[in-house]
C-alpha atoms as a PDB file:
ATOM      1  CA  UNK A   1       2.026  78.581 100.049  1.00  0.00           C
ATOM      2  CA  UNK A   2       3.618  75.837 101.759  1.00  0.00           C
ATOM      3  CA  UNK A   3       2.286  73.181  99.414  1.00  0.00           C
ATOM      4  CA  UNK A   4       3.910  75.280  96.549  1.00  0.00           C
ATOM      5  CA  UNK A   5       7.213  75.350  98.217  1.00  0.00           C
ATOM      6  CA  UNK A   6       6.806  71.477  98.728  1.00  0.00           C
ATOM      7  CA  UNK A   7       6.081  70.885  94.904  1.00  0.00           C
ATOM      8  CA  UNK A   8       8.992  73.447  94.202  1.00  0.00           C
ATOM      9  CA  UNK A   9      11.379  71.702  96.581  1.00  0.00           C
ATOM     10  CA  UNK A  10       9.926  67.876  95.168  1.00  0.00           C
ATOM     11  CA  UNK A  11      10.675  69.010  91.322  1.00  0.00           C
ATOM     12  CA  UNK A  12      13.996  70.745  92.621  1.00  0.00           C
ATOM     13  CA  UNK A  13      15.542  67.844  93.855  1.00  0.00           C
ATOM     14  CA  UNK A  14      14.208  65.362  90.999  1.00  0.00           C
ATOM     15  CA  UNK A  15      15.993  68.191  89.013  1.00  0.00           C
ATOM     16  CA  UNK A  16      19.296  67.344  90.972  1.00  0.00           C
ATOM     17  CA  UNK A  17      19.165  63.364  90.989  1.00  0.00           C
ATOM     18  CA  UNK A  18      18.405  63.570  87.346  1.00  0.00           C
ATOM     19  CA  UNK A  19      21.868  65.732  86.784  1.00  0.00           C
ATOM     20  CA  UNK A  20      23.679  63.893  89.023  1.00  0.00           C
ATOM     21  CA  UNK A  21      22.801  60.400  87.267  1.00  0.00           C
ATOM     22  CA  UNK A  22      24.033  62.522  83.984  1.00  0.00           C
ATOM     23  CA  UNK A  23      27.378  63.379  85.564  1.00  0.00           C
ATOM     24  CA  UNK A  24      27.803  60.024  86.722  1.00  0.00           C
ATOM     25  CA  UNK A  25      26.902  58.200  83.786  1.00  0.00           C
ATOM     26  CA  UNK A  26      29.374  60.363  81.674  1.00  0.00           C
ATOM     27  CA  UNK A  27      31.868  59.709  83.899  1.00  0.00           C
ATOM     28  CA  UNK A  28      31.488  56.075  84.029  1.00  0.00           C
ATOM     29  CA  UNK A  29      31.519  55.991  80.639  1.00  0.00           C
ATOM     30  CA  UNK A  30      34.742  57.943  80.231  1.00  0.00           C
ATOM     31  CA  UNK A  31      36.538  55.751  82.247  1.00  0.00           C
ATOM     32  CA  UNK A  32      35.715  52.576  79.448  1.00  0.00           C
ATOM     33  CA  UNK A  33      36.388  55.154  76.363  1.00  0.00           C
ATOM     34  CA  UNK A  34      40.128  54.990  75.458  1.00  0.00           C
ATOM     35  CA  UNK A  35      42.311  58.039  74.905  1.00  0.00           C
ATOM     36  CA  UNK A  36      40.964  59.427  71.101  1.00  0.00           C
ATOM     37  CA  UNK A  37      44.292  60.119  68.855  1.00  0.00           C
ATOM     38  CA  UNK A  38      43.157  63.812  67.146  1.00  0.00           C
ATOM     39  CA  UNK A  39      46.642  63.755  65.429  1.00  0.00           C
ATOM     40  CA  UNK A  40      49.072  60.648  64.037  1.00  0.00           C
ATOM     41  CA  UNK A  41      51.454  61.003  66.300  1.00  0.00           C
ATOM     42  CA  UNK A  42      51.144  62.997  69.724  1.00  0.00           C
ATOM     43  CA  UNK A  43      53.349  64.497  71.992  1.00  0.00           C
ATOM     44  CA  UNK A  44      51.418  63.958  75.481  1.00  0.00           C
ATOM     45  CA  UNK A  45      50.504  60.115  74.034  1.00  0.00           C
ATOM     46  CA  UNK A  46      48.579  57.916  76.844  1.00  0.00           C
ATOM     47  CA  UNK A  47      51.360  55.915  79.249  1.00  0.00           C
ATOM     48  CA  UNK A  48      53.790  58.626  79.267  1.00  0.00           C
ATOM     49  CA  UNK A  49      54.581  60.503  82.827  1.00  0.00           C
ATOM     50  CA  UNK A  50      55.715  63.864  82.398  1.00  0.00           C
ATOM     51  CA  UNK A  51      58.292  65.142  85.746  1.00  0.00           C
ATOM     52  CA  UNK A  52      58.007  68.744  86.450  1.00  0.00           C
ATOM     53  CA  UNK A  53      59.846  71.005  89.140  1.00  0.00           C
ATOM     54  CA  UNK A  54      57.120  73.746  90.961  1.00  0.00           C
ATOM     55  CA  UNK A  55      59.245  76.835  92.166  1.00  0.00           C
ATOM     56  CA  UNK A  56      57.360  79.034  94.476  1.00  0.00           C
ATOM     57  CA  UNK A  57      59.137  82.845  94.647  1.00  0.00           C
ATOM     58  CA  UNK A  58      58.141  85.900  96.510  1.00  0.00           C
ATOM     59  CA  UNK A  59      57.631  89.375  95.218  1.00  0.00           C
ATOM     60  CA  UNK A  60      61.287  89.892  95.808  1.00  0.00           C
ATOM     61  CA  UNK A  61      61.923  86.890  93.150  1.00  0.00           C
ATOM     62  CA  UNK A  62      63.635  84.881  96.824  1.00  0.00           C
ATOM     63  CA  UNK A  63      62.703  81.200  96.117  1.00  0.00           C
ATOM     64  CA  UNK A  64      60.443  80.144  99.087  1.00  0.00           C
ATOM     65  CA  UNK A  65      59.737  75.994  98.071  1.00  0.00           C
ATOM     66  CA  UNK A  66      60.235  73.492  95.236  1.00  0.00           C
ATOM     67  CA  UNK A  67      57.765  70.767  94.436  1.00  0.00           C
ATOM     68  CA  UNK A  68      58.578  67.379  91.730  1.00  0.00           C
ATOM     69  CA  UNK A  69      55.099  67.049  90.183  1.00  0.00           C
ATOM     70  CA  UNK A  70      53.843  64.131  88.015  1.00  0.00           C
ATOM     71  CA  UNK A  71      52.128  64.116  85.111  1.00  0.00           C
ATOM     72  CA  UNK A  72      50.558  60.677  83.845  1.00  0.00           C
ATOM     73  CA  UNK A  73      48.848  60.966  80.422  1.00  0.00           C
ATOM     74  CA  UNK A  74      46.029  57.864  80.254  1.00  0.00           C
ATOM     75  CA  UNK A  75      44.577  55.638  78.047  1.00  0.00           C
ATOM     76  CA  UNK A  76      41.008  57.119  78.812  1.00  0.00           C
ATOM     77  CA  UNK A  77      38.888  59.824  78.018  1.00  0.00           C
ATOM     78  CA  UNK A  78      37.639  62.431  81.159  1.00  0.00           C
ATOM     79  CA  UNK A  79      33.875  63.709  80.888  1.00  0.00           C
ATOM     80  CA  UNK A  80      33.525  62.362  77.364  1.00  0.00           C
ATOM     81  CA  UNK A  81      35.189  65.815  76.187  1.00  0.00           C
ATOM     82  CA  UNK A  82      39.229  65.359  76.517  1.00  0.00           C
ATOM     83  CA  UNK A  83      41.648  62.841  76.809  1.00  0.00           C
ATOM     84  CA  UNK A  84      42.332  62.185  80.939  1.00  0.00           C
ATOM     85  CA  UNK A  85      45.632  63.509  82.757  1.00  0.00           C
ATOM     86  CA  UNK A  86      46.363  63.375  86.550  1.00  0.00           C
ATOM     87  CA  UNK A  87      48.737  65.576  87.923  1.00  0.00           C
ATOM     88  CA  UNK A  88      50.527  64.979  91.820  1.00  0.00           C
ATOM     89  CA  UNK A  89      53.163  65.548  93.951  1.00  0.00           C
ATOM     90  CA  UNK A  90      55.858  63.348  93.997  1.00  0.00           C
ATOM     91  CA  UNK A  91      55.719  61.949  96.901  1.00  0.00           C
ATOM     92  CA  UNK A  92      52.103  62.906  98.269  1.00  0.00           C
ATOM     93  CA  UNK A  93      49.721  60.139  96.337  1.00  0.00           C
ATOM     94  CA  UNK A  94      46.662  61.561  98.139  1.00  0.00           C
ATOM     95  CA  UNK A  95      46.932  65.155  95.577  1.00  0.00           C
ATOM     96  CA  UNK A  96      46.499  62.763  92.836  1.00  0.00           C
ATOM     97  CA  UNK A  97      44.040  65.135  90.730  1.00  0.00           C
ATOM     98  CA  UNK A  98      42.260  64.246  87.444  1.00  0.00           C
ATOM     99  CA  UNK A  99      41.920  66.686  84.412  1.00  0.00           C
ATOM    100  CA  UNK A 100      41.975  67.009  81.011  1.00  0.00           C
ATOM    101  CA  UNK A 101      44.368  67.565  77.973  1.00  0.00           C
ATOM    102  CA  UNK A 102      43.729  68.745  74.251  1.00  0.00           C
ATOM    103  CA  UNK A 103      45.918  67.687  71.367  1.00  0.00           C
ATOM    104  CA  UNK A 104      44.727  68.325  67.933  1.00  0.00           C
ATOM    105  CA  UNK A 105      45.341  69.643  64.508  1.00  0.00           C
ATOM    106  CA  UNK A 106      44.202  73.135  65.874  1.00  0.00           C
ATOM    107  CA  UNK A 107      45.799  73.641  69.252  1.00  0.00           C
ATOM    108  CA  UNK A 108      47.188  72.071  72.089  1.00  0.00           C
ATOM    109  CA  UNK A 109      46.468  72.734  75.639  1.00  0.00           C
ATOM    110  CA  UNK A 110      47.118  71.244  79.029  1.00  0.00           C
ATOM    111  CA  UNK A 111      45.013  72.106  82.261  1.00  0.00           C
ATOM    112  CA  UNK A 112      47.588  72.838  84.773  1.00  0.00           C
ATOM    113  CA  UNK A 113      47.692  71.231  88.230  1.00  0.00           C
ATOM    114  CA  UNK A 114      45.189  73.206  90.943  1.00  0.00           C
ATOM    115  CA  UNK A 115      45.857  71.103  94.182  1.00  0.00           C
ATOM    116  CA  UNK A 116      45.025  73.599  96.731  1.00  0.00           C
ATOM    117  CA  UNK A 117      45.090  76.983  97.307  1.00  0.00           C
ATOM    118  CA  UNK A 118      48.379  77.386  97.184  1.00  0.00           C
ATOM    119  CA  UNK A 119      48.498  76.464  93.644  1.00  0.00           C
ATOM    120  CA  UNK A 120      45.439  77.837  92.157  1.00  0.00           C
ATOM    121  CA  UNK A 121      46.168  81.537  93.072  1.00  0.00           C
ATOM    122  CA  UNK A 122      48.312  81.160  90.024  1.00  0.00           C
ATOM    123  CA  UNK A 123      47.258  78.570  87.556  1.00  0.00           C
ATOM    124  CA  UNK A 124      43.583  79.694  88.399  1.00  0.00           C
ATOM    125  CA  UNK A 125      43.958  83.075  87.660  1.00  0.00           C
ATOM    126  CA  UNK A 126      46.053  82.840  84.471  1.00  0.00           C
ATOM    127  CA  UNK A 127      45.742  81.917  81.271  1.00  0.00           C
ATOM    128  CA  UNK A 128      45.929  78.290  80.549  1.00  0.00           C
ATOM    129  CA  UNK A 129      49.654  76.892  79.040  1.00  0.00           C
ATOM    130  CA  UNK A 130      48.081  76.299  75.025  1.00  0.00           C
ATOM    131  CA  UNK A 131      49.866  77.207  71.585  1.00  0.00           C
ATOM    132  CA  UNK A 132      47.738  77.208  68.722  1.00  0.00           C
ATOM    133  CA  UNK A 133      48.436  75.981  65.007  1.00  0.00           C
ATOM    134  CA  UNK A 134      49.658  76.480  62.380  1.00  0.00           C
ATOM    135  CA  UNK A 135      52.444  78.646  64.441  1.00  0.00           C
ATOM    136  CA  UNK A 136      53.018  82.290  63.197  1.00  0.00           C
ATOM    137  CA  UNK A 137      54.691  85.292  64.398  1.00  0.00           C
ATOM    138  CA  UNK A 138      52.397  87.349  66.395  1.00  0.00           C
ATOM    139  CA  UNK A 139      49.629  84.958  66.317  1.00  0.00           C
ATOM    140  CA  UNK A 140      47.238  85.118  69.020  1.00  0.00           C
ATOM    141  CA  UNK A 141      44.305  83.998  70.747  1.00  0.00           C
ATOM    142  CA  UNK A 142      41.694  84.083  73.544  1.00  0.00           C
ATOM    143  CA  UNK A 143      39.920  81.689  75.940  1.00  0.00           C
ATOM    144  CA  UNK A 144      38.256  81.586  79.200  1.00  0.00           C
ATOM    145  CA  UNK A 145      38.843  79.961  82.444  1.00  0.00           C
ATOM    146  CA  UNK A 146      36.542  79.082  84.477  1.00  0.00           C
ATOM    147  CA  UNK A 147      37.087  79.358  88.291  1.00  0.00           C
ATOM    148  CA  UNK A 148      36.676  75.945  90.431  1.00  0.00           C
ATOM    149  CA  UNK A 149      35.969  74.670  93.696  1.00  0.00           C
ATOM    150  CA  UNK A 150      38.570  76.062  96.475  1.00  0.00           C
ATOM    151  CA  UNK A 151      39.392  78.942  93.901  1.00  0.00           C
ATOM    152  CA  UNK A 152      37.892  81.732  95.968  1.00  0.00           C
ATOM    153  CA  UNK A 153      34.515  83.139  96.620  1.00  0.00           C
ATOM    154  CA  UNK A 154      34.550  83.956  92.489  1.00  0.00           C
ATOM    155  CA  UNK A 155      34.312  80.056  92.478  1.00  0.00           C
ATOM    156  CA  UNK A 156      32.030  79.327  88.545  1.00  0.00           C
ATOM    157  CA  UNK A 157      32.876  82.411  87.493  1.00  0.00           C
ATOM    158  CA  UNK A 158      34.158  82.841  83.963  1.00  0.00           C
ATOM    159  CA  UNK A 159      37.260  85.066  83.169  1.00  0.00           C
ATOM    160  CA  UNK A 160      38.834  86.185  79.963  1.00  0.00           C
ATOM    161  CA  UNK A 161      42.328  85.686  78.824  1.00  0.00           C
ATOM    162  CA  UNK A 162      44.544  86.914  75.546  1.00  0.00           C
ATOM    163  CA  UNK A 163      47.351  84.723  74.197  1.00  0.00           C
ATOM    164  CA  UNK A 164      49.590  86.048  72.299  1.00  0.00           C
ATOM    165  CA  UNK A 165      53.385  84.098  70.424  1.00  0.00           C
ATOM    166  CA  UNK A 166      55.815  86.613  70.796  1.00  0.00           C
ATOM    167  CA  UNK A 167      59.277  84.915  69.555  1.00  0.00           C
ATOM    168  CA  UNK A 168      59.891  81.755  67.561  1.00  0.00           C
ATOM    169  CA  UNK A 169      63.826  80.378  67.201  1.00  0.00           C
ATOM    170  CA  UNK A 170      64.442  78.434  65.238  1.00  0.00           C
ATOM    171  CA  UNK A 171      66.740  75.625  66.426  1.00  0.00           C
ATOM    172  CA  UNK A 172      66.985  73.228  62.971  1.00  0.00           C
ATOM    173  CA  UNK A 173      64.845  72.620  59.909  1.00  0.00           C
ATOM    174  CA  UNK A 174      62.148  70.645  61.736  1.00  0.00           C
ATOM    175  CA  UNK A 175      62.119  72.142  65.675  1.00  0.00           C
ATOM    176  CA  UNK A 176      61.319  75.154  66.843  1.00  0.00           C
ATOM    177  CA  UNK A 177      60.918  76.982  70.145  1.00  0.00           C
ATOM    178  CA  UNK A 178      58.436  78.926  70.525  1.00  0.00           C
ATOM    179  CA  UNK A 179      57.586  81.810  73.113  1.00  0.00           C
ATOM    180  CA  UNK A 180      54.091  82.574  74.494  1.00  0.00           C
ATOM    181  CA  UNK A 181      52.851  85.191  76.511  1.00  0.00           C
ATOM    182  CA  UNK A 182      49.657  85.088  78.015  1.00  0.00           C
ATOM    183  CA  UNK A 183      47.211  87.578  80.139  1.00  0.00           C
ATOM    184  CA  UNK A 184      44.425  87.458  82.059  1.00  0.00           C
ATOM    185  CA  UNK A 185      42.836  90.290  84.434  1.00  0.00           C
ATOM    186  CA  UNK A 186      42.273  88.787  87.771  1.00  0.00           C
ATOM    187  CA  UNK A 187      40.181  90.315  90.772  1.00  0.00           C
ATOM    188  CA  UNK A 188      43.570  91.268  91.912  1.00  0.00           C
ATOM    189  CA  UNK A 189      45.405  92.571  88.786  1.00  0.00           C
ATOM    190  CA  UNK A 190      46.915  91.392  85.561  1.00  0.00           C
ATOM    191  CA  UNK A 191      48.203  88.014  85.578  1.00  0.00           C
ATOM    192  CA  UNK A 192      51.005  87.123  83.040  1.00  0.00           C
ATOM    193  CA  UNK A 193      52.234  83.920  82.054  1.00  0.00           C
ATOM    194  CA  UNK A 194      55.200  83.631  80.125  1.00  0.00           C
ATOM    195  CA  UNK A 195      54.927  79.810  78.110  1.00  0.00           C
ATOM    196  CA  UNK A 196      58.070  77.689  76.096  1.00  0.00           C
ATOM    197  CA  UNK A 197      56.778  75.153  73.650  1.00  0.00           C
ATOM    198  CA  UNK A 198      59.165  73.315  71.589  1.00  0.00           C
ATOM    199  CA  UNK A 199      58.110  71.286  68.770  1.00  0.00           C
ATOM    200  CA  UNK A 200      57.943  67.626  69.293  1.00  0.00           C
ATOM    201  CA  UNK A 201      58.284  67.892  72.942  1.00  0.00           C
ATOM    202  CA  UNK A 202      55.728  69.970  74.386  1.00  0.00           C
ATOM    203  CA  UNK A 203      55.524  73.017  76.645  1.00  0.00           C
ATOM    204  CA  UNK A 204      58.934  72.932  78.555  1.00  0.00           C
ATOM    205  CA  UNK A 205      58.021  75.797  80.615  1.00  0.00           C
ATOM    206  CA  UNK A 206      55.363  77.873  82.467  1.00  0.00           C
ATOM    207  CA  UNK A 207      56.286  80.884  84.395  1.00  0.00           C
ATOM    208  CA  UNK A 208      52.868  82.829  86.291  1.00  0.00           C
ATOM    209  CA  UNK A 209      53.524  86.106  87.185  1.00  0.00           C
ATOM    210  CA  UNK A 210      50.912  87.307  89.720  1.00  0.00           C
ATOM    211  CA  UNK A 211      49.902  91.119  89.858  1.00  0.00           C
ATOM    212  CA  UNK A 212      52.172  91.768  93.044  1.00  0.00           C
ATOM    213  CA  UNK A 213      54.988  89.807  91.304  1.00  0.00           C
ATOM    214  CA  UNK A 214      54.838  86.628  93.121  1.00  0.00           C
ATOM    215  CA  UNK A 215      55.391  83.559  91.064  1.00  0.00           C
ATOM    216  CA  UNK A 216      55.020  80.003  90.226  1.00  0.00           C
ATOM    217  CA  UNK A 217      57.427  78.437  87.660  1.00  0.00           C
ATOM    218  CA  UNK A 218      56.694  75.082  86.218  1.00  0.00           C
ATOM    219  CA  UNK A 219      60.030  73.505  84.282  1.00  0.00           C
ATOM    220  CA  UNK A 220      59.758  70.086  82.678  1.00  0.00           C
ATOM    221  CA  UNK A 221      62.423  68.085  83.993  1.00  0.00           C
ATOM    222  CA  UNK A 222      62.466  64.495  82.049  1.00  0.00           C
ATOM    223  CA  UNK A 223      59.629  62.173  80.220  1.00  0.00           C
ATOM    224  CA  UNK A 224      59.305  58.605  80.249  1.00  0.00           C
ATOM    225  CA  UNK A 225      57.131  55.437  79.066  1.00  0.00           C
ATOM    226  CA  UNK A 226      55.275  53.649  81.710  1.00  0.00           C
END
């Protein structure tokens, strides 16, 4: 018995050194692979920062904190799969976080910022601030987010969300704004987000609702080259 559990533990770890020379070869090779353009001209293009506020409010909609949060599009791809974002606090260098962004002919989609806790209550347990094309009235969509580290003991679980466009004005021939509302059912309750996108300048708002009516509102406050 004991020999078996050797040879089981020998093969188990071989098993783990083998993935983990995977994950690190991917992501040494994603840092050498340069941003892939999926469409002519994109909105989050690499060397562009992105300045967001982060308004925390209680269930009694008092505002409790506001945090100016970066977002630095890069010139690099992240786990061979999506072009590389960080997001941080202004400020705070040390939340520097990596993650990913998708921009193509089919949808776009950011992966909001999950520093700590205090973050990922919301943008963990929400559906993820996308739109997808062509844009229609009513047109809708689902996807799934998958809990990370710090999330809570659900941490690798998978959970379901519904996207749905629910207004489009028109502002001039070519630009549009366009309203998204998006749901996901959370250990705790249905979480809403509530999503602006406006054409040629990306989502220019993101307002998480939690079940007990706590929320997080992102608002993008300027853009500019590197």
């Amino acid at each position: 018995m004991k020999n078996a559990l050797k040879i089981l533990g020998f093969f188990s770890g071989l098993i783990l050194i083998g993935a983990l020379l995977v994950i690190g070869f991917i992501f040494g090779l994603s840092k050498i692979t340069p941003y892939k353009y999926e469409v002519p001209k994109p909105i989050y293009r690499p060397g562009t920062v992105w300045k967001f506020s982060a308004s925390f409010f209680n269930p009694s909609n008092e505002l409790l904190s506001v945090d100016t949060l970066l977002a630095t599009i890069h010139d690099e791809r992240i786990m061979m799969q999506q072009n590389k974002m960080t997001w941080e606090i202004q400020g705070k260098p040390n939340t520097k976080m990596p993650t990913g962004i998708i921009e193509n002919q089919l949808r776009l989609c950011l992966h909001p910022p999950t520093f700590n806790f205090r973050y990922q209550r919301f943008t963990q347990f929400s559906a993820y601030p996308e739109i997808h094309f062509p844009i229609a009235p009513n047109k809708n969509w689902e996807g799934k987010i998958r809990l990370q580290s710090l999330a809570t003991k659900e941490t690798g679980q998978a959970l379901d969300y519904t996207s749905k466009i629910i207004n489009i004005d028109t502002l001039d021939e070519k630009t549009k704004n366009v309203s998204i509302i998006g749901q996901l059912e959370a250990p705790r309750g249905l979480n809403t987000n509530l999503i602006t996108y406006k054409d040629r300048v990306g989502f220019t708002r993101v307002e998480y609702v939690l079940a007990n009516e706590e929320k997080l509102i992102l608002e993008l406050v300027s853009r500019r080259n590197l």
